[in-house]
Protein backbone atom coordinates (compact mmCIF):
# COMPACT_ATOMS: atom_id res chain seq x y z
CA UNK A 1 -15.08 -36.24 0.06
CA UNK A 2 -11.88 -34.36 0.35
CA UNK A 3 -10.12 -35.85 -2.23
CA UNK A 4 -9.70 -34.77 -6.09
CA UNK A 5 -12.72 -33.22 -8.02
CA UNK A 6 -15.14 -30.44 -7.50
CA UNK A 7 -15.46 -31.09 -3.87
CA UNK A 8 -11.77 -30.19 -2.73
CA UNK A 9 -11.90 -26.92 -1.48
CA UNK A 10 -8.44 -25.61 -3.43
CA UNK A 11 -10.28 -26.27 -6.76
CA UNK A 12 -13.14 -24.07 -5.93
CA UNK A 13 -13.07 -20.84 -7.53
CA UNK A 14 -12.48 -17.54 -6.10
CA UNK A 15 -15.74 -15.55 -4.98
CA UNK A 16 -17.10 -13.78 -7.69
CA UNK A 17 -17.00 -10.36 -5.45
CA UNK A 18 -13.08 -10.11 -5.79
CA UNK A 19 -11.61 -8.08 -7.54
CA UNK A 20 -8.58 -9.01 -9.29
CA UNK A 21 -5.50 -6.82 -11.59
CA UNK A 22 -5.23 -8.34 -15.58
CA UNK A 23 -2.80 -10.28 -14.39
CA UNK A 24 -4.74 -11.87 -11.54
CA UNK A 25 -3.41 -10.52 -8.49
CA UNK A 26 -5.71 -9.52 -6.06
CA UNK A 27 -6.51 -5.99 -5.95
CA UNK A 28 -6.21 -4.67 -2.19
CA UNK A 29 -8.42 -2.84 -0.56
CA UNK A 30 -7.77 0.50 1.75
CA UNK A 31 -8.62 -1.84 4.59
CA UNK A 32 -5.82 -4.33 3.39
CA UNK A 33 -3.28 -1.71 2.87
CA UNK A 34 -3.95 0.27 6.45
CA UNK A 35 -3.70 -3.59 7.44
CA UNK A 36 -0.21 -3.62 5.75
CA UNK A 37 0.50 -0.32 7.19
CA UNK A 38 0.00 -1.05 10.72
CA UNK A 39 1.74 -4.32 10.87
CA UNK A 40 4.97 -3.07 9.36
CA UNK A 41 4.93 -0.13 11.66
CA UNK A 42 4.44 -2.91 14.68
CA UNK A 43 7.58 -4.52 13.18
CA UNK A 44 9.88 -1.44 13.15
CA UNK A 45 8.68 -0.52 17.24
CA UNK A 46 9.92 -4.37 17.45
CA UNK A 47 13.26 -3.47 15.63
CA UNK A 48 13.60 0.00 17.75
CA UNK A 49 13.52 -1.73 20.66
CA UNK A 50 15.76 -4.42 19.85
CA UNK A 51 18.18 -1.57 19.15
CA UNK A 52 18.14 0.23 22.26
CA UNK A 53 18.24 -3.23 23.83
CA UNK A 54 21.60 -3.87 21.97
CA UNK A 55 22.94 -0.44 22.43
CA UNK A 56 22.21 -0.82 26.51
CA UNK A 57 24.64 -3.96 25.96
CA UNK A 58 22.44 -6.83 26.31
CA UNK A 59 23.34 -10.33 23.68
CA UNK A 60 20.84 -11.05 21.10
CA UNK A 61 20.34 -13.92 19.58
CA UNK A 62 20.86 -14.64 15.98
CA UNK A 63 17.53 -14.34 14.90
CA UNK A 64 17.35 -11.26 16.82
CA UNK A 65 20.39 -10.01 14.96
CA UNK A 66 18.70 -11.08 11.51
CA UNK A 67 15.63 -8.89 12.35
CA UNK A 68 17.48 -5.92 12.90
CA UNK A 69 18.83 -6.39 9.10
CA UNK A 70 15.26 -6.19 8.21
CA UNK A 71 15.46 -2.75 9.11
CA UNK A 72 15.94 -0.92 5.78
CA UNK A 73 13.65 -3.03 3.41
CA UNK A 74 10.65 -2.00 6.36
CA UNK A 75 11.59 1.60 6.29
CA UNK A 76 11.20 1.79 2.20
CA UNK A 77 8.06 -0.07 2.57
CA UNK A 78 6.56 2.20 4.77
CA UNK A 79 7.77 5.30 2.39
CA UNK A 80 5.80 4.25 -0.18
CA UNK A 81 2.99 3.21 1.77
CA UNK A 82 3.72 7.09 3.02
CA UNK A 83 3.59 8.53 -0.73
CA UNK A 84 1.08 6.76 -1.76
CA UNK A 85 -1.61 8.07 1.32
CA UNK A 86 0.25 11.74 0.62
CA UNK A 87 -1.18 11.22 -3.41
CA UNK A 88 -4.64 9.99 -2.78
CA UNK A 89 -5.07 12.99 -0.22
CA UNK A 90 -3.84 15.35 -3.31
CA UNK A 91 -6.07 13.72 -5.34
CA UNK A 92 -9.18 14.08 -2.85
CA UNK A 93 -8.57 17.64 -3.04
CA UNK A 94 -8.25 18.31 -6.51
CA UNK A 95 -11.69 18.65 -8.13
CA UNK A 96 -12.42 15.93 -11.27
CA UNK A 97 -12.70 17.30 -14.24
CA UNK A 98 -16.60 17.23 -14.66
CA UNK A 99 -16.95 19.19 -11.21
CA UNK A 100 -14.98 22.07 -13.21
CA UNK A 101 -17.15 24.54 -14.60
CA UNK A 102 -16.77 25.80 -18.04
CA UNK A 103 -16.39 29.65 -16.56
CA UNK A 104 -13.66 28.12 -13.66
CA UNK A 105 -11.94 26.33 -16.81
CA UNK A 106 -8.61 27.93 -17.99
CA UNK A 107 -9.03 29.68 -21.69
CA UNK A 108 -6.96 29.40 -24.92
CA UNK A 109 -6.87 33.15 -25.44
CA UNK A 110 -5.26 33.00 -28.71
CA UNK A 111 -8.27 31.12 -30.83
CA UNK A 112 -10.76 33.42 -32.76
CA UNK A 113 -8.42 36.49 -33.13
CA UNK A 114 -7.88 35.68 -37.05
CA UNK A 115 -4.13 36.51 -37.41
């Protein structure tokens, strides 16, 4: 029963608890993106140490060589993986606007004078 129809397991639908963008990408999760996170920094120690290997004078091998050139795109994902953890800790701190109280809450001292 693995052929076409309902029983083929790429026509099922997606579970109903995933959450998905307008567009139907899947939203990811803090675990997916720490996920991310972790195996692009495992991929630039790989590309460090392919470097020191090449600066102590040892050959690599093409596909060696074609990591290394992998280098920069890595680095500007991490960045933004970086800026985006530096602006959800910003926004942890900041209170949300119903936490402010209407005393803590800045005043427009120029309404009710009458000028």
């Amino acid at each position: 029963s693995w052929g076409r129809g309902s029983g083929h397991y790429f026509s099922q639908a997606p579970d109903s608890n995933t959450d998905c963008a307008e567009d139907g990408r899947l939203l990811k999760t803090t675990e997916d993106i720490h996920r991310e996170e972790q195996r692009l920094r495992k991929k630039l120690r790989e590309i460090e140490a392919l470097e020191r290997r090449q600066e102590a004078g040892e050959k690599l091998e093409p596909n060696q060589l074609k990591k290394l050139s992998t280098k920069p795109g890595i680095l500007q994902e991490l960045a933004a993986y970086d800026v985006a953890e530096q602006d959800a800790q910003v926004q942890a701190q900041l209170p949300n606007e119903e936490e402010v109280s209407p005393a803590a809450a800045p005043r427009d001292k120029g309404k009710g004078k009458g000028k």
